[in-house]
C-alpha atoms as a PDB file:
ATOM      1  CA  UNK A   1     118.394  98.793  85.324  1.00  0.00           C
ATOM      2  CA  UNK A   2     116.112  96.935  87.438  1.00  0.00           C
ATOM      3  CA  UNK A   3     112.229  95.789  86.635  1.00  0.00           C
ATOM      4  CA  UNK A   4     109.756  98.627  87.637  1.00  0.00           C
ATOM      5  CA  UNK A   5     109.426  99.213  90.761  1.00  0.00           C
ATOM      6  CA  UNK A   6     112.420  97.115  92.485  1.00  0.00           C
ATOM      7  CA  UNK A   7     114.755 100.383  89.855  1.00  0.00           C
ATOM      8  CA  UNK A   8     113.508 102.586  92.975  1.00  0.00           C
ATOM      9  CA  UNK A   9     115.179 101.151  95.648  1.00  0.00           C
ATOM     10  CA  UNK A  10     117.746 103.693  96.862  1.00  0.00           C
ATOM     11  CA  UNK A  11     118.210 101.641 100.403  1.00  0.00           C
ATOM     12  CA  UNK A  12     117.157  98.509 102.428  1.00  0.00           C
ATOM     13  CA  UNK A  13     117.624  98.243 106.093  1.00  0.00           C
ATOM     14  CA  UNK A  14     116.580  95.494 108.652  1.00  0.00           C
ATOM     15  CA  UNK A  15     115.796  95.911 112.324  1.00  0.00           C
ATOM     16  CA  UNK A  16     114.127  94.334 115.175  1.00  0.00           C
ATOM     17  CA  UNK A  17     114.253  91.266 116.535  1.00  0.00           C
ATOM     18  CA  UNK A  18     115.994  89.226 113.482  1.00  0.00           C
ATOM     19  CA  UNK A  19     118.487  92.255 113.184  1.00  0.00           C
ATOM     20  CA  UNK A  20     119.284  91.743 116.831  1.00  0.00           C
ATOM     21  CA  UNK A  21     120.191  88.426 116.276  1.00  0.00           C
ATOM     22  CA  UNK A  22     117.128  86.485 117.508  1.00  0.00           C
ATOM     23  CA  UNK A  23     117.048  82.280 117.467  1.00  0.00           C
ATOM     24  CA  UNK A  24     113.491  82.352 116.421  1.00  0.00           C
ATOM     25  CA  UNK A  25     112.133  85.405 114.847  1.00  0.00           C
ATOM     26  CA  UNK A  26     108.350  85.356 113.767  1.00  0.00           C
ATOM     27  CA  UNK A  27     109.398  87.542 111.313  1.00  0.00           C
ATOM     28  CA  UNK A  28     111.845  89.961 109.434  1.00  0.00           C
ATOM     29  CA  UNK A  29     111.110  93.856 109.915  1.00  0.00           C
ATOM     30  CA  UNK A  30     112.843  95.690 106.737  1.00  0.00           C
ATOM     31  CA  UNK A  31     112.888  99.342 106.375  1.00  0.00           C
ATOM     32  CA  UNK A  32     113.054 100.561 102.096  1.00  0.00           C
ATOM     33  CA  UNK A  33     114.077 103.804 100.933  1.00  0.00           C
ATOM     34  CA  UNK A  34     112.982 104.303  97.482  1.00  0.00           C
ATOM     35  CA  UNK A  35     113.008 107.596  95.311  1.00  0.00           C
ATOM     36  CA  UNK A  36     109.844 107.722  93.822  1.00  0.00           C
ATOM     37  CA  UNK A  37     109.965 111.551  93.355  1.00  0.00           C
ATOM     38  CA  UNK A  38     110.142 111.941  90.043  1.00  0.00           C
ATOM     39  CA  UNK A  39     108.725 108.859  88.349  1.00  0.00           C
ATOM     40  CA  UNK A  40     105.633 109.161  86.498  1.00  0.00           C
ATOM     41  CA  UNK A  41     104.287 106.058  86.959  1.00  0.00           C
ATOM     42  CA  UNK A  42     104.571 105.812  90.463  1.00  0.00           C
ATOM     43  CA  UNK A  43     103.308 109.108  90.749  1.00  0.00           C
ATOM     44  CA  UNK A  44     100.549 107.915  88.496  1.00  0.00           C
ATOM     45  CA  UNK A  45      99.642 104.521  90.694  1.00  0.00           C
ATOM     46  CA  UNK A  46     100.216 106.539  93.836  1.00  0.00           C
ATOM     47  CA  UNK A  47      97.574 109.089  92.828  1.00  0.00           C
ATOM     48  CA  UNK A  48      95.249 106.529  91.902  1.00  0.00           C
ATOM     49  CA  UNK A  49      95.644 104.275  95.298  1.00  0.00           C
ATOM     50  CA  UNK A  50      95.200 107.046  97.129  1.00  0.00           C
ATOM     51  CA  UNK A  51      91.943 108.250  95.311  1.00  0.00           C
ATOM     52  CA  UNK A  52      90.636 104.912  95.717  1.00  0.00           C
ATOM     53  CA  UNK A  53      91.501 104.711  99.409  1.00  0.00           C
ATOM     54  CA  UNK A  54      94.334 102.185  98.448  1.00  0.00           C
ATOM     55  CA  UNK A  55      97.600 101.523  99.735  1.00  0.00           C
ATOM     56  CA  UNK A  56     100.183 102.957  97.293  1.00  0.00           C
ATOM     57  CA  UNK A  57     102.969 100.769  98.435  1.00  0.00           C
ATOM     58  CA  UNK A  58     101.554  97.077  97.703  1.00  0.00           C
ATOM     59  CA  UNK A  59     103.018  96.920  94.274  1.00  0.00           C
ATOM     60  CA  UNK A  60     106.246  97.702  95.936  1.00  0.00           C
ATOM     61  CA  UNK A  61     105.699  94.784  98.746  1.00  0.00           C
ATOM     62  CA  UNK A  62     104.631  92.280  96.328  1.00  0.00           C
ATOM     63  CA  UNK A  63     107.811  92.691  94.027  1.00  0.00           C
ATOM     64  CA  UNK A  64     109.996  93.183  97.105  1.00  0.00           C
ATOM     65  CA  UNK A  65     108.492  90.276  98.764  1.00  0.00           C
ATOM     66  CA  UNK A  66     107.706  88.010  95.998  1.00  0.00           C
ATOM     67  CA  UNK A  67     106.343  84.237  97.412  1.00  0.00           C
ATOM     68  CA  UNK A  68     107.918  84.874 100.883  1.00  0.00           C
ATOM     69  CA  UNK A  69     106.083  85.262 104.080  1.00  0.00           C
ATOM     70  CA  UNK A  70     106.918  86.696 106.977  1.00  0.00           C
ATOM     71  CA  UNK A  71     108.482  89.947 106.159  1.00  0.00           C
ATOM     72  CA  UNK A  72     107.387  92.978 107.337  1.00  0.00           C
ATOM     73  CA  UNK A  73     107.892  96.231 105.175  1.00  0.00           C
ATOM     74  CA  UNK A  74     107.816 100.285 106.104  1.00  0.00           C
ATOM     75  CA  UNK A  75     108.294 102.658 103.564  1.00  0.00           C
ATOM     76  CA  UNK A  76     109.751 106.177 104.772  1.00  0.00           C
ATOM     77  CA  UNK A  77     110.119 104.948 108.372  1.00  0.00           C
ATOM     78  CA  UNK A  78     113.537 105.428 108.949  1.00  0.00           C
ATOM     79  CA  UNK A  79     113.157 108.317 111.230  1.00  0.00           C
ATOM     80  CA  UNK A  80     111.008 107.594 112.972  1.00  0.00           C
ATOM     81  CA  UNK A  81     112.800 104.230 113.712  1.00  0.00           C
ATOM     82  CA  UNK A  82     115.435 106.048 114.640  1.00  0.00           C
ATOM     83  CA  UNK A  83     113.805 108.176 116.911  1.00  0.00           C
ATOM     84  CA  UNK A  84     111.930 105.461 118.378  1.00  0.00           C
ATOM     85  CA  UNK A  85     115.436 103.934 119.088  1.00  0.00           C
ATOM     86  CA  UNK A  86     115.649 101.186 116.893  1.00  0.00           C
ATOM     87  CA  UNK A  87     118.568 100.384 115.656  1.00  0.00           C
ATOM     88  CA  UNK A  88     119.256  99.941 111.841  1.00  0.00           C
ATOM     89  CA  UNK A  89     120.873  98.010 109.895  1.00  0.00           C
ATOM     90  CA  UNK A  90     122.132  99.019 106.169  1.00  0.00           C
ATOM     91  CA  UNK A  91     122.218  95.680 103.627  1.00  0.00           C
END
């Protein structure tokens, strides 16, 4: 099993302009579909970040992301994506 959190991922998409295909993106839009449901700790942190007017999901970006710049995360997005018309793409 994965390290805690990345052991949530369920499914990672990526749209926009890199997922189109683009010469030059700025950046790299990626959509993450985690199951955080039942796990206590994420729960735990969740309840905490949002007590503290936190976002719950930057412990998630920063171990998705690690050193790398210039990705863009959404968490639960996909949607709404959709429904906005973007198209997705499953890695």
């Amino acid at each position: 099993m994965c390290d805690w959190p990345l052991g949530l991922v369920e499914e990672v998409y990526v749209f926009g302009s890199y997922a189109r295909g683009a010469l030059e993106p700025n950046d790299v839009d990626v959509d993450v579909v985690i199951e955080h449901g039942t796990d206590k700790r994420w729960l735990g942190e969740s309840l905490d970040a949002s007590i503290n007017g936190r976002d719950s999901y930057v412990g998630m970006r920063q171990a998705l992301r690690g050193r790398t710049r210039g990705i863009s995360f959404q968490f639960r997005g996909r949607s709404s994506l959709l429904d906005e018309g973007f198209e997705l793409f499953l890695l």
